[in-house]
N, C-alpha and C. Protein backbone atom coordinates (compact mmCIF):
# COMPACT_ATOMS: atom_id res chain seq x y z
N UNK A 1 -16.82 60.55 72.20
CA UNK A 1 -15.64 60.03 72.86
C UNK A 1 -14.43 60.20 71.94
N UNK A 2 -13.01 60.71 72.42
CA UNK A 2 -12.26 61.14 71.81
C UNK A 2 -11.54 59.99 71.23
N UNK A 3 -11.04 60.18 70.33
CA UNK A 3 -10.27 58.64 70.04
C UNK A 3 -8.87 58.41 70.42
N UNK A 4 -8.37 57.55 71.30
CA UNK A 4 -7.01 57.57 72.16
C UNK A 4 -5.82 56.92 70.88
N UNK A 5 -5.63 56.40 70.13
CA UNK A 5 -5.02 56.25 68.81
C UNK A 5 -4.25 55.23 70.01
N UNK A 6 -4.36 54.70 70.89
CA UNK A 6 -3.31 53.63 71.58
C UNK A 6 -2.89 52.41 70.67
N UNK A 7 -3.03 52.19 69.34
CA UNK A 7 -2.51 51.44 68.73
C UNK A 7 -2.24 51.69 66.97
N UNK A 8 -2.39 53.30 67.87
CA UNK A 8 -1.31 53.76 66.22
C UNK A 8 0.64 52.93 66.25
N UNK A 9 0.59 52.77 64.92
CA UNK A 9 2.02 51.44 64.86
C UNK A 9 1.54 50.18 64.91
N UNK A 10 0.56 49.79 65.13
CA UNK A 10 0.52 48.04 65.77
C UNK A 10 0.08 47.88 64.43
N UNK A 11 -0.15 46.57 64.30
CA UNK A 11 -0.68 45.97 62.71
C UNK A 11 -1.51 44.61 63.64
N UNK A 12 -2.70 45.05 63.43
CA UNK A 12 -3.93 43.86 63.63
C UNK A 12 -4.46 43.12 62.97
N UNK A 13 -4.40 41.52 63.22
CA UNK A 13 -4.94 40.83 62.30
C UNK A 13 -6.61 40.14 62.90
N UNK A 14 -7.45 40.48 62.56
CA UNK A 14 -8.89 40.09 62.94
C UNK A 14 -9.33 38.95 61.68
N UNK A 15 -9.64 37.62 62.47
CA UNK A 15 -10.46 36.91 61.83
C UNK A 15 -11.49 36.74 61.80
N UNK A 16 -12.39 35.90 61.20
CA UNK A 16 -13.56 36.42 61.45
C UNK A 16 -13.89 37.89 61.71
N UNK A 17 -13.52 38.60 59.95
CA UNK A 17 -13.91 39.95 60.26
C UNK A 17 -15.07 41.04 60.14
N UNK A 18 -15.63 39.36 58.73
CA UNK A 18 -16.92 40.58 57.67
C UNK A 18 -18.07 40.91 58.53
N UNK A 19 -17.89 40.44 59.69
CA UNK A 19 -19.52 40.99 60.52
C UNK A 19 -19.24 40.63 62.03
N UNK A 20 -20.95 41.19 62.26
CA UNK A 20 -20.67 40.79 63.92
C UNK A 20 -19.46 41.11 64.88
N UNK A 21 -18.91 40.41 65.45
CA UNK A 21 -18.16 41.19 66.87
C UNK A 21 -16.71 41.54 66.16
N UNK A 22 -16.51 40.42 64.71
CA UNK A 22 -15.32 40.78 64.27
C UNK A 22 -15.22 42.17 63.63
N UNK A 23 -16.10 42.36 62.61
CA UNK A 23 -16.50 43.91 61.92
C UNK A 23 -16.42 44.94 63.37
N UNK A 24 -17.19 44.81 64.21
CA UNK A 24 -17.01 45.54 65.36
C UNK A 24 -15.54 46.13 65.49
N UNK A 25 -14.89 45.49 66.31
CA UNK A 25 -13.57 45.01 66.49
C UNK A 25 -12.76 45.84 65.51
N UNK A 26 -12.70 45.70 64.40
CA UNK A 26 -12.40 45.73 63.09
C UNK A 26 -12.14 47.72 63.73
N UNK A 27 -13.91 48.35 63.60
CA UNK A 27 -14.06 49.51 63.19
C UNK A 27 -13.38 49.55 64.44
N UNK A 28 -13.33 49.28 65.89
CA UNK A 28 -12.66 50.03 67.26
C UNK A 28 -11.43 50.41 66.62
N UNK A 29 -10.30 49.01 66.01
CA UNK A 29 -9.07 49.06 66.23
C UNK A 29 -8.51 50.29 65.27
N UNK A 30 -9.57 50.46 63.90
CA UNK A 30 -9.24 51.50 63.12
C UNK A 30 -9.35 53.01 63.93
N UNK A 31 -10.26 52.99 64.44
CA UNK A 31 -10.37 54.67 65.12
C UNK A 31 -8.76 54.54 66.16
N UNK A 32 -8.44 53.53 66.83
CA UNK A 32 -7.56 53.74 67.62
C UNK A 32 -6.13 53.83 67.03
N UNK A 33 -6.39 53.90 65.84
CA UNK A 33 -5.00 54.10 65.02
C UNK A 33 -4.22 52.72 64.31
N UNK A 34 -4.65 51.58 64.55
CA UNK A 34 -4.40 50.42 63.58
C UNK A 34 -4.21 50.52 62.39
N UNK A 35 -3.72 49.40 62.13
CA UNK A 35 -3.50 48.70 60.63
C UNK A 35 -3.98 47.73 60.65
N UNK A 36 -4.76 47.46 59.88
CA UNK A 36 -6.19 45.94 60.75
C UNK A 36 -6.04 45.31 58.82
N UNK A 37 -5.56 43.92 59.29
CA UNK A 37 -5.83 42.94 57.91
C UNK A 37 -7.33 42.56 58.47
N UNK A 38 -8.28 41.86 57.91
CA UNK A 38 -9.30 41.57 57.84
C UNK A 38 -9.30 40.41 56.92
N UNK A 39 -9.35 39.37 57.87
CA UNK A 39 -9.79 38.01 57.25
C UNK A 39 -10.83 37.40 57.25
N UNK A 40 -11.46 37.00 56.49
CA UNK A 40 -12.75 35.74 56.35
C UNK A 40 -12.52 34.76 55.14
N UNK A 41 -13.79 34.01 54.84
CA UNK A 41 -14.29 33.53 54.31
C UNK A 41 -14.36 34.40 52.77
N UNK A 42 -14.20 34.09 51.51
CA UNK A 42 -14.25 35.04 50.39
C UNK A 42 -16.30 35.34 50.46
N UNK A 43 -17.17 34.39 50.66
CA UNK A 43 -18.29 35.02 50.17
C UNK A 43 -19.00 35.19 51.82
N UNK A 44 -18.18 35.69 53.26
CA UNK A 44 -18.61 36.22 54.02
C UNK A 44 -18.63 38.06 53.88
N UNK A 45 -17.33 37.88 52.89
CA UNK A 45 -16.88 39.48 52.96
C UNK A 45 -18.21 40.52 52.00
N UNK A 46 -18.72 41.05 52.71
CA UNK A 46 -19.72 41.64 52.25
C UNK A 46 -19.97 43.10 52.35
N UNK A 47 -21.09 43.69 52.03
CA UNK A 47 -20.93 45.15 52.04
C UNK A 47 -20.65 46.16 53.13
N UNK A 48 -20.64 45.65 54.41
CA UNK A 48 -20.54 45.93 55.56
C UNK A 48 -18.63 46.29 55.64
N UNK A 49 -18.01 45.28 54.99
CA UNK A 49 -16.79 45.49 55.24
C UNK A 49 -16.11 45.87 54.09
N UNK A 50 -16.62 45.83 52.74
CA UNK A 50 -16.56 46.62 51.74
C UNK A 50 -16.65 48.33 51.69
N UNK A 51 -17.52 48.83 52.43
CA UNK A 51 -18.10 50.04 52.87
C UNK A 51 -16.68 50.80 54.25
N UNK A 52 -16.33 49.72 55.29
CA UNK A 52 -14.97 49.64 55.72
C UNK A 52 -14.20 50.11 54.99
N UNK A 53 -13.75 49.06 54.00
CA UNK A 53 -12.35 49.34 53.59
C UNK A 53 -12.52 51.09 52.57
N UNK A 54 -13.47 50.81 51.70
CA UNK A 54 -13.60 52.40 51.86
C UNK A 54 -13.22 53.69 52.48
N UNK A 55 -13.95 53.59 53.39
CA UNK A 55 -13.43 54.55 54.44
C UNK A 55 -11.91 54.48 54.92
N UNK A 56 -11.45 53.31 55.15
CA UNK A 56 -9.80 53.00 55.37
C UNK A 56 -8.91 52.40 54.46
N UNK A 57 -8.99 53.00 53.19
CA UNK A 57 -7.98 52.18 52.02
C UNK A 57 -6.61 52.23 52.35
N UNK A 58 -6.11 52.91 53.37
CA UNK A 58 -4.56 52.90 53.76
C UNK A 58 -4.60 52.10 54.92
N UNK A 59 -5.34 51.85 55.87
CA UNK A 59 -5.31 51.14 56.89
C UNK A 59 -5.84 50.15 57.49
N UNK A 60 -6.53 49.72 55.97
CA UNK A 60 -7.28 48.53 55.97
C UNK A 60 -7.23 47.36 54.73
N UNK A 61 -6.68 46.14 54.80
CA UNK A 61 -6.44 45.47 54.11
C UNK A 61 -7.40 44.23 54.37
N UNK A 62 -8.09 43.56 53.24
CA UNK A 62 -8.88 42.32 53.51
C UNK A 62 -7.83 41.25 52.59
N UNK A 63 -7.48 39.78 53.52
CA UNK A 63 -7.06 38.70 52.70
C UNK A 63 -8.89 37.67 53.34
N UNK A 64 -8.42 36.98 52.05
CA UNK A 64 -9.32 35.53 51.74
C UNK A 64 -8.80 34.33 52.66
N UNK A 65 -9.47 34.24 53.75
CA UNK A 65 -8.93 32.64 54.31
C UNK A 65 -9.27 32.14 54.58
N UNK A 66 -9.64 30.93 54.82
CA UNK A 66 -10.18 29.58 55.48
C UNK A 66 -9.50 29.05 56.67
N UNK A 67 -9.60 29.10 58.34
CA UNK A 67 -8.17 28.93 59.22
C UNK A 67 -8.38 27.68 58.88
N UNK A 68 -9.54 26.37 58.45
CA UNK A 68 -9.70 25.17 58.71
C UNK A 68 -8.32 24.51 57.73
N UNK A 69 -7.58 25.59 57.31
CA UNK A 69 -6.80 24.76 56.00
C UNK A 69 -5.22 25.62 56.69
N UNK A 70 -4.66 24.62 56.91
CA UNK A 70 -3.01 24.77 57.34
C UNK A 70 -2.24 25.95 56.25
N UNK A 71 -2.41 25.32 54.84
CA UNK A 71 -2.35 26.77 53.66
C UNK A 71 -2.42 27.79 53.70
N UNK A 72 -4.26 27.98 54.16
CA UNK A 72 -4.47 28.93 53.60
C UNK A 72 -4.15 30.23 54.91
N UNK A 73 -4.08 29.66 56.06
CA UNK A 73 -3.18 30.33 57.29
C UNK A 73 -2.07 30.70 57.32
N UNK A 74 -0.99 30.11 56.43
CA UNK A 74 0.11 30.42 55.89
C UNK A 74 0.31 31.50 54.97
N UNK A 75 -0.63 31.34 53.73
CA UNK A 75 -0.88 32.56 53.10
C UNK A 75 -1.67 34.03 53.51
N UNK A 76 -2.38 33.89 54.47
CA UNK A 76 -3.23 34.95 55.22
C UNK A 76 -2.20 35.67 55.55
N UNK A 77 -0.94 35.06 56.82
CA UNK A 77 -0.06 35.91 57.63
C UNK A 77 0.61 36.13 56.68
N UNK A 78 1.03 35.63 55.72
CA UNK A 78 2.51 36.60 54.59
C UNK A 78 1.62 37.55 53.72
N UNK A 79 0.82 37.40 53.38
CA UNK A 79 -0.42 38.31 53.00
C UNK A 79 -0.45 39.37 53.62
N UNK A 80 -0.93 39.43 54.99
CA UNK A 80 -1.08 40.28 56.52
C UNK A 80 0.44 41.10 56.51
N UNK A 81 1.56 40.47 56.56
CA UNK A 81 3.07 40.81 56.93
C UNK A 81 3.46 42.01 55.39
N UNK A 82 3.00 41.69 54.37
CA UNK A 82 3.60 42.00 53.29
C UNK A 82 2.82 43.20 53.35
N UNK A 83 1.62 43.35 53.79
CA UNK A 83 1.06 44.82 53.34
C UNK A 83 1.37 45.50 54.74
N UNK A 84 1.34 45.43 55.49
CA UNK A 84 1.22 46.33 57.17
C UNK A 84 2.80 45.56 57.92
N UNK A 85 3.41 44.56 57.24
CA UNK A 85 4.18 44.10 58.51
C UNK A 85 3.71 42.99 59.42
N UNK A 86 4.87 42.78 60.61
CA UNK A 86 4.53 42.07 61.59
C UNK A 86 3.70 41.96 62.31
N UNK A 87 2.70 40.70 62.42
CA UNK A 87 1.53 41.42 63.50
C UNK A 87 1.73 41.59 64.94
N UNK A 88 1.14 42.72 65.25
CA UNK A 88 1.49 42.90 67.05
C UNK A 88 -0.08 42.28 67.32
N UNK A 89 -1.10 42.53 67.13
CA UNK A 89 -2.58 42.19 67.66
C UNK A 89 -3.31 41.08 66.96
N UNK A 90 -3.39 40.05 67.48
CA UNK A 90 -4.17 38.90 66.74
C UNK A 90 -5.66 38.76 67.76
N UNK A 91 -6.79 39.27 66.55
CA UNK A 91 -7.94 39.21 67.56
C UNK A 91 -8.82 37.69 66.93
N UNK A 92 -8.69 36.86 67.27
CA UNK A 92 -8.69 35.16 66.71
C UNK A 92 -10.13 35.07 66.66
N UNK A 93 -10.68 35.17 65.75
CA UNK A 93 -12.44 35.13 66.12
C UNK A 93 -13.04 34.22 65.23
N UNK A 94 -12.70 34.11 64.39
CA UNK A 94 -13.24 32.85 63.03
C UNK A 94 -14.04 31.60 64.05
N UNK A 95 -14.74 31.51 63.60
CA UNK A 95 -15.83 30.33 64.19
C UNK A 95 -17.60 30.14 63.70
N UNK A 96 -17.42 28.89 63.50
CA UNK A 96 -18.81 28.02 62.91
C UNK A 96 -19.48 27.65 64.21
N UNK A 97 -20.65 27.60 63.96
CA UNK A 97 -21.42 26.97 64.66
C UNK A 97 -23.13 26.12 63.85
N UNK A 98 -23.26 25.31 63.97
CA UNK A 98 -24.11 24.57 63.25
C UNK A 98 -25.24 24.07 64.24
N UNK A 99 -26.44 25.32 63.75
CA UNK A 99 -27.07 25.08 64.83
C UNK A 99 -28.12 23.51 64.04
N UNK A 100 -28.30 22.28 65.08
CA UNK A 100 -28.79 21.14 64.55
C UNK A 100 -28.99 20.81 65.97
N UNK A 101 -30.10 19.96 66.05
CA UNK A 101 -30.33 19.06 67.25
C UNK A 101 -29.16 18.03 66.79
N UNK A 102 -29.05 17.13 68.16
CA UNK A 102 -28.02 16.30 68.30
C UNK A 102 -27.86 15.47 67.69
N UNK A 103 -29.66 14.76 67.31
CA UNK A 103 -29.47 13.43 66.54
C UNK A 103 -29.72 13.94 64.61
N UNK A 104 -29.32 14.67 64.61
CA UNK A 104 -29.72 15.39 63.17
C UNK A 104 -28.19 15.66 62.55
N UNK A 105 -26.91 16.16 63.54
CA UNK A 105 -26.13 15.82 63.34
C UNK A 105 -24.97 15.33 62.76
N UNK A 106 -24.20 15.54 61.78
CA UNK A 106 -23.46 14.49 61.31
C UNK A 106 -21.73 14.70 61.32
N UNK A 107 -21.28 13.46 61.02
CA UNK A 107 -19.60 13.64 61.23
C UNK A 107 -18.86 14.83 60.20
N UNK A 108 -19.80 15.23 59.04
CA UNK A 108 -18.86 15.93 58.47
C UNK A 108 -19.17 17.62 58.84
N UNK A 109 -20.46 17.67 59.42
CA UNK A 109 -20.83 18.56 60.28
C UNK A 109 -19.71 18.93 61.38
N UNK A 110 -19.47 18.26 61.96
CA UNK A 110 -18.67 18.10 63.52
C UNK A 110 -16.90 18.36 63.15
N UNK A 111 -16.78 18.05 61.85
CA UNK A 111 -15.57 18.03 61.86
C UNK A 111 -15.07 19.32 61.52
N UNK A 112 -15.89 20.03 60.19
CA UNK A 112 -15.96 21.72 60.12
C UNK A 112 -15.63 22.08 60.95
N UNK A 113 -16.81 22.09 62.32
CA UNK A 113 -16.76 22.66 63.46
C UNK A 113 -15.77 22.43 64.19
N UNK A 114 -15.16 21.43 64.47
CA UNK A 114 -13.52 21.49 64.85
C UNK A 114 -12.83 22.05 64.69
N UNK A 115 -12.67 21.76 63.25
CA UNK A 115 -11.65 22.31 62.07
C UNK A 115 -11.14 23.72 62.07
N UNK A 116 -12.61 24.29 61.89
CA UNK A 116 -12.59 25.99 62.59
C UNK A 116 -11.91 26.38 63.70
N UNK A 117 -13.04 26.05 64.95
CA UNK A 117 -13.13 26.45 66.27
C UNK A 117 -12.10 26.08 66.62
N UNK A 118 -11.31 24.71 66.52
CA UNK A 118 -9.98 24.24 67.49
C UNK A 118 -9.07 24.20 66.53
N UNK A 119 -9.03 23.61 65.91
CA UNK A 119 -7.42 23.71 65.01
C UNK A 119 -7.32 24.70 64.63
N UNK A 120 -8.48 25.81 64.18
CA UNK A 120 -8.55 26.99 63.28
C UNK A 120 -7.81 27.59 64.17
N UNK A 121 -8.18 28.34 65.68
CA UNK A 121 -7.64 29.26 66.14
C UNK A 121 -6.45 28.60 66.87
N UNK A 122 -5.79 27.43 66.78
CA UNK A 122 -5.04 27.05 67.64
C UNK A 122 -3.82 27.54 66.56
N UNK A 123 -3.64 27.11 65.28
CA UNK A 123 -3.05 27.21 64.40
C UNK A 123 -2.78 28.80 63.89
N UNK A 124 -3.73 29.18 63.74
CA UNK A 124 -3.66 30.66 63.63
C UNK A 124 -3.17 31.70 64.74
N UNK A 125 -3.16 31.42 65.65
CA UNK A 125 -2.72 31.77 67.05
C UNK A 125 -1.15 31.41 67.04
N UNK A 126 -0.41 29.89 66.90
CA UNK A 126 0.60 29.51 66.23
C UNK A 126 1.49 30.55 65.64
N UNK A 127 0.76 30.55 64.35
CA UNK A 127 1.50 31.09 63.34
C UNK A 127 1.68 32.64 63.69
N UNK A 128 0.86 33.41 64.17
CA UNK A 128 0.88 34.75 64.61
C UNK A 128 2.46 34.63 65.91
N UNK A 129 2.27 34.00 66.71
CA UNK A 129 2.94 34.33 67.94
C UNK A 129 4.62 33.64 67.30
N UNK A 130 4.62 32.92 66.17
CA UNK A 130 6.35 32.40 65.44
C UNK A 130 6.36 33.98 64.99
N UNK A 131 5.27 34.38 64.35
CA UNK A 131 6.21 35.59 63.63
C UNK A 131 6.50 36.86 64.92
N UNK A 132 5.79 37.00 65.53
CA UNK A 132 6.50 38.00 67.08
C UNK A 132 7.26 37.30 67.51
N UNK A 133 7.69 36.16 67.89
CA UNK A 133 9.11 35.82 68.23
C UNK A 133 10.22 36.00 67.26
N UNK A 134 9.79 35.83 66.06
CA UNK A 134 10.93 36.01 64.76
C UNK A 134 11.56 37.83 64.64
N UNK A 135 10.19 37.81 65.06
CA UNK A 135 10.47 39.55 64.81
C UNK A 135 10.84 40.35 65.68
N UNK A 136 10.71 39.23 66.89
CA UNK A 136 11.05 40.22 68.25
C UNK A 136 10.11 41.27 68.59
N UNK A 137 8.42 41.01 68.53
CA UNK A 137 7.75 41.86 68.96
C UNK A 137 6.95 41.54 70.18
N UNK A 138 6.59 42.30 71.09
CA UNK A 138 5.82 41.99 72.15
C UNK A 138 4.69 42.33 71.77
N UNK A 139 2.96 41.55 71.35
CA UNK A 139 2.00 41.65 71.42
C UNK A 139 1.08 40.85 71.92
N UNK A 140 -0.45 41.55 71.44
CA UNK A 140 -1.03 40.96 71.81
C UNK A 140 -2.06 39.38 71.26
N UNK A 141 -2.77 38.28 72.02
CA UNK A 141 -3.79 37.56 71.42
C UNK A 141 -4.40 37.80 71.93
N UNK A 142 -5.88 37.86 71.20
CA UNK A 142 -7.23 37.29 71.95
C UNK A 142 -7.81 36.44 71.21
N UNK A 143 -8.45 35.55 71.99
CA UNK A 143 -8.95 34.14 71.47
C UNK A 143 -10.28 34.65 71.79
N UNK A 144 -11.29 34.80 71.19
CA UNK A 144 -12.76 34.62 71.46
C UNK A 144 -13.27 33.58 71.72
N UNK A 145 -14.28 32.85 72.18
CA UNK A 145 -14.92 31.69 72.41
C UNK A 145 -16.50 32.21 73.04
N UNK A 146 -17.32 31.35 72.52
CA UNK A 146 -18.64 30.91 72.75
C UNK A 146 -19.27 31.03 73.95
N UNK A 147 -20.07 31.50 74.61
CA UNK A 147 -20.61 31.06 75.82
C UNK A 147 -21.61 29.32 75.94
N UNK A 148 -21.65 28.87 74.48
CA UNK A 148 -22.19 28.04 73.94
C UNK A 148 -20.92 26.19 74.90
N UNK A 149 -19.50 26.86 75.25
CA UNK A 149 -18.44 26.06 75.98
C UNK A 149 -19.00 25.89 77.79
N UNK A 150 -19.92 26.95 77.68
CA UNK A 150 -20.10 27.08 79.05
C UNK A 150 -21.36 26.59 79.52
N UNK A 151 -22.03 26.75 79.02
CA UNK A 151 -23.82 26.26 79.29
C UNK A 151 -24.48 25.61 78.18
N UNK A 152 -25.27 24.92 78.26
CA UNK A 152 -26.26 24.28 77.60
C UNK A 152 -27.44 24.47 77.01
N UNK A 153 -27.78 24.68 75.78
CA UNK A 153 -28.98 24.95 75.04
C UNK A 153 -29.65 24.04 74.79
N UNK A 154 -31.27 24.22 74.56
CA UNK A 154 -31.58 23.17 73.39
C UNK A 154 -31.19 22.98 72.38
């Protein structure tokens, strides 16, 4: 399949990037001509996205972030802005999940998981869409979420 470069110019910021649907994501937006920051966790980032940036040292930048911390979201996007610019594509994916039966449980468990999942991408989502209004750019979000919101497991 040929590669359509439909987002050569844009500057993408993917959280939740070192694996899984974000790494995915990650490799699409590069073939399509991106500038993809790549955020996680410092000891998620692993050889998978190490081996990445390799292959894309001009068009691929990794920052260190935590969204659960107001900070360190602050420093991610001027991080993100300073090497590629304004972001046009925020693909919001950062998220915990703690797999535990219910009564096993605990508050500081639950609050992570907040912390992440709702303030993380609410905040990060935030801060992305001040700087396209500042900058006057029209792009895009995507918010990922769980099918885990929709149905019920053991």
């Amino acid at each position: 399949m040929a590669d359509s470069r439909r987002l050569k110019d844009r500057h993408a910021l993917v959280t939740g990037a070192a694996g899984g649907i974000g790494l995915a994501v990650l490799e699409a937006y590069l073939r399509e001509g991106a500038r993809c920051t790549a955020a996680d966790l410092p000891r998620e980032s692993g050889p998978a996205l190490a081996a990445l940036m390799e292959r894309h040292p001009q068009q691929l930048h990794y920052v260190s972030a935590d969204v659960a911390r107001s900070e360190s979201i602050a420093a991610m996007i001027a991080a993100a802005r300073d090497r590629f610019g304004p972001i046009s594509v925020l693909f919001n994916n950062a998220a915990v999940f703690d797999m535990a039966p219910l009564l096993e449980s605990d508050e500081r468990m639950y609050q992570r998981l907040f912390d992440v999942n709702v303030k993380g991408m609410f905040f990060v989502m935030q801060a992305v869409l001040r700087q396209m209004v500042e900058s006057d750019i029209r792009g895009s979000v995507i918010n990922l979420a769980s099918q885990a919101g929709r149905r019920g497991e053991a």
